[in-house]
Protein backbone atom coordinates (compact mmCIF):
# COMPACT_ATOMS: atom_id res chain seq x y z
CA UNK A 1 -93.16 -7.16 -58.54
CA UNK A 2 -89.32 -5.91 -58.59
CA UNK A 3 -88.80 -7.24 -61.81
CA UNK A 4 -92.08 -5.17 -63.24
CA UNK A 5 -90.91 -2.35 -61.51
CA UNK A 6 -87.47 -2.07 -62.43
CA UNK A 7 -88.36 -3.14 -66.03
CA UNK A 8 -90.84 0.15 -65.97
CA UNK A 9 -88.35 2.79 -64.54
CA UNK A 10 -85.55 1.38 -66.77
CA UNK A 11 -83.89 1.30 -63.27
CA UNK A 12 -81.69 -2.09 -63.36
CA UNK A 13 -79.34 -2.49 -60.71
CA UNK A 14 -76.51 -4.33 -62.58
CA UNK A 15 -75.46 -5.82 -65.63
CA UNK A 16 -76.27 -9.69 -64.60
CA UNK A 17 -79.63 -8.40 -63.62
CA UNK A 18 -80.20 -6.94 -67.44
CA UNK A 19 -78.71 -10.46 -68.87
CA UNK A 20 -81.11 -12.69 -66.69
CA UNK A 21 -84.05 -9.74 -68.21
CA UNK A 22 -82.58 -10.41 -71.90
CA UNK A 23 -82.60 -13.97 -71.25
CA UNK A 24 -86.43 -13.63 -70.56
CA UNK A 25 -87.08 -11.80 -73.02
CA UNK A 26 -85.00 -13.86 -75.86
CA UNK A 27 -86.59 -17.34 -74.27
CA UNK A 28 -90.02 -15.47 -75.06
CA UNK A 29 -89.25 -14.65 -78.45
CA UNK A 30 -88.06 -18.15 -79.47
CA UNK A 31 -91.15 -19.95 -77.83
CA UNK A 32 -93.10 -17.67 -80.22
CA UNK A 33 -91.57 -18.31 -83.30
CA UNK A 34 -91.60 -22.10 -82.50
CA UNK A 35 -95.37 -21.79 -81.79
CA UNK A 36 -95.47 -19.62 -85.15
CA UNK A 37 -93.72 -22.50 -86.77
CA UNK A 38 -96.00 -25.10 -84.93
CA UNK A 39 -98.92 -23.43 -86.47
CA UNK A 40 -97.81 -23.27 -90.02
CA UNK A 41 -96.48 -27.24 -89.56
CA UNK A 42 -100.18 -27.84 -88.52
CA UNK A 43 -102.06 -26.52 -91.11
CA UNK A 44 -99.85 -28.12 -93.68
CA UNK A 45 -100.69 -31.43 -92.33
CA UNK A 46 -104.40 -30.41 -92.00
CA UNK A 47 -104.34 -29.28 -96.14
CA UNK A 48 -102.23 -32.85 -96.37
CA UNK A 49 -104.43 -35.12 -94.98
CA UNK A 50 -107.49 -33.12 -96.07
CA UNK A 51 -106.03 -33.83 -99.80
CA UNK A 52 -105.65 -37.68 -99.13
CA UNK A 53 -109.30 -38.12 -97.83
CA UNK A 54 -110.79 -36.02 -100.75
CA UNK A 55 -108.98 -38.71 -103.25
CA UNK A 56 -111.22 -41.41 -101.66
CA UNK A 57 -114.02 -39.79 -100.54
CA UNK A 58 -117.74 -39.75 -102.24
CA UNK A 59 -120.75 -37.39 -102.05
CA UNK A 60 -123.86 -39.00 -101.21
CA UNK A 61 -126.88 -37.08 -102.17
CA UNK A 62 -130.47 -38.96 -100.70
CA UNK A 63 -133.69 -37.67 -101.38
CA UNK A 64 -136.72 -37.73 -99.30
CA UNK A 65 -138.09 -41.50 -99.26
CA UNK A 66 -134.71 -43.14 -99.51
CA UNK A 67 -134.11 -45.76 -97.07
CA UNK A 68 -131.02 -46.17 -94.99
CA UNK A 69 -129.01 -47.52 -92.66
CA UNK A 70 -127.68 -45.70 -89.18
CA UNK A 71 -124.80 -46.37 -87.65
CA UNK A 72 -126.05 -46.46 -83.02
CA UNK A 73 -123.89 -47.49 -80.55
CA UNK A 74 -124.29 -50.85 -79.02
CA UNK A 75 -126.80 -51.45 -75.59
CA UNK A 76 -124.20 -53.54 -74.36
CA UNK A 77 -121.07 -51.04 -74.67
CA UNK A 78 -121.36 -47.55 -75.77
CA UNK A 79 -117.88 -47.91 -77.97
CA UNK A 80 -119.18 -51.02 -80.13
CA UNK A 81 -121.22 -49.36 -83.00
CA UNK A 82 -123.50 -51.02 -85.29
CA UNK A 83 -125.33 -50.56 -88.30
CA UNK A 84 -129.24 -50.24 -87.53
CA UNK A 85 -132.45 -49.92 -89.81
CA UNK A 86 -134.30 -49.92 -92.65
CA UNK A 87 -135.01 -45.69 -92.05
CA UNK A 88 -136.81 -43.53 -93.88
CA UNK A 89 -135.56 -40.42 -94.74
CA UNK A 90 -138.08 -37.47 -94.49
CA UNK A 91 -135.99 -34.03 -94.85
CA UNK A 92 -133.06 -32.99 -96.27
CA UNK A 93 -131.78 -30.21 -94.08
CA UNK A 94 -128.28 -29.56 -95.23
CA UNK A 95 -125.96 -30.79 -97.78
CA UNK A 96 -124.80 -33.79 -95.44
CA UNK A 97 -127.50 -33.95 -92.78
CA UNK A 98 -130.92 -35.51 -93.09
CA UNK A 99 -134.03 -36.06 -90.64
CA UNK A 100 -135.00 -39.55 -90.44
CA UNK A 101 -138.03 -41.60 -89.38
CA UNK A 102 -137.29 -43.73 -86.17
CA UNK A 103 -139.71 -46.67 -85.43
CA UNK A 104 -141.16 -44.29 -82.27
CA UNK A 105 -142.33 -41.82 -85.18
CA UNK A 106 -139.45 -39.32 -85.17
């Protein structure tokens, strides 16, 4: 509470006191240009990667009737996945998500 105080009524007691304050205060500034810096690196590995898996990826439209396959998780271990069906697709709701009809009816 010194510190806050002293920093408030500009009332610093010597000059190591105002270098260990600028020290502060320049150890602030850096670690928010490096986030800054972190944050640009980030997104331009986001657009990156984003690029790659648009070269390889495909848009699947299904209509109502189609019939698929889901991928479920195993009974045995919920890691393992595998693929599960014939379903019947029954709405389209959005440009990538679909309701489907289970075996219990929804």
């Amino acid at each position: 509470m010194t510190i806050l105080r002293e920093l408030w009524t500009k009332d610093i007691p010597n000059d190591e006191m105002q270098s260990t304050y600028q020290y502060v205060f320049d150890l602030r500034n850096r670690m928010e240009q490096t986030c800054q810096l972190v944050e640009e690196s980030l997104g331009n590995a986001q657009v990156k990667a984003k690029k790659y898996f648009d070269r390889k990826a495909r848009h699947h439209k299904l209509k109502v009737g189609d019939k698929v396959l889901i991928l479920l998780p195993t009974d045995s271990h919920k890691m393992l996945m595998t693929w599960k069906g014939l379903y019947t697709v029954t709405e389209c709701i959005g440009l990538t998500d679909y309701r489907i009809q289970l075996e219990s009816g929804t």
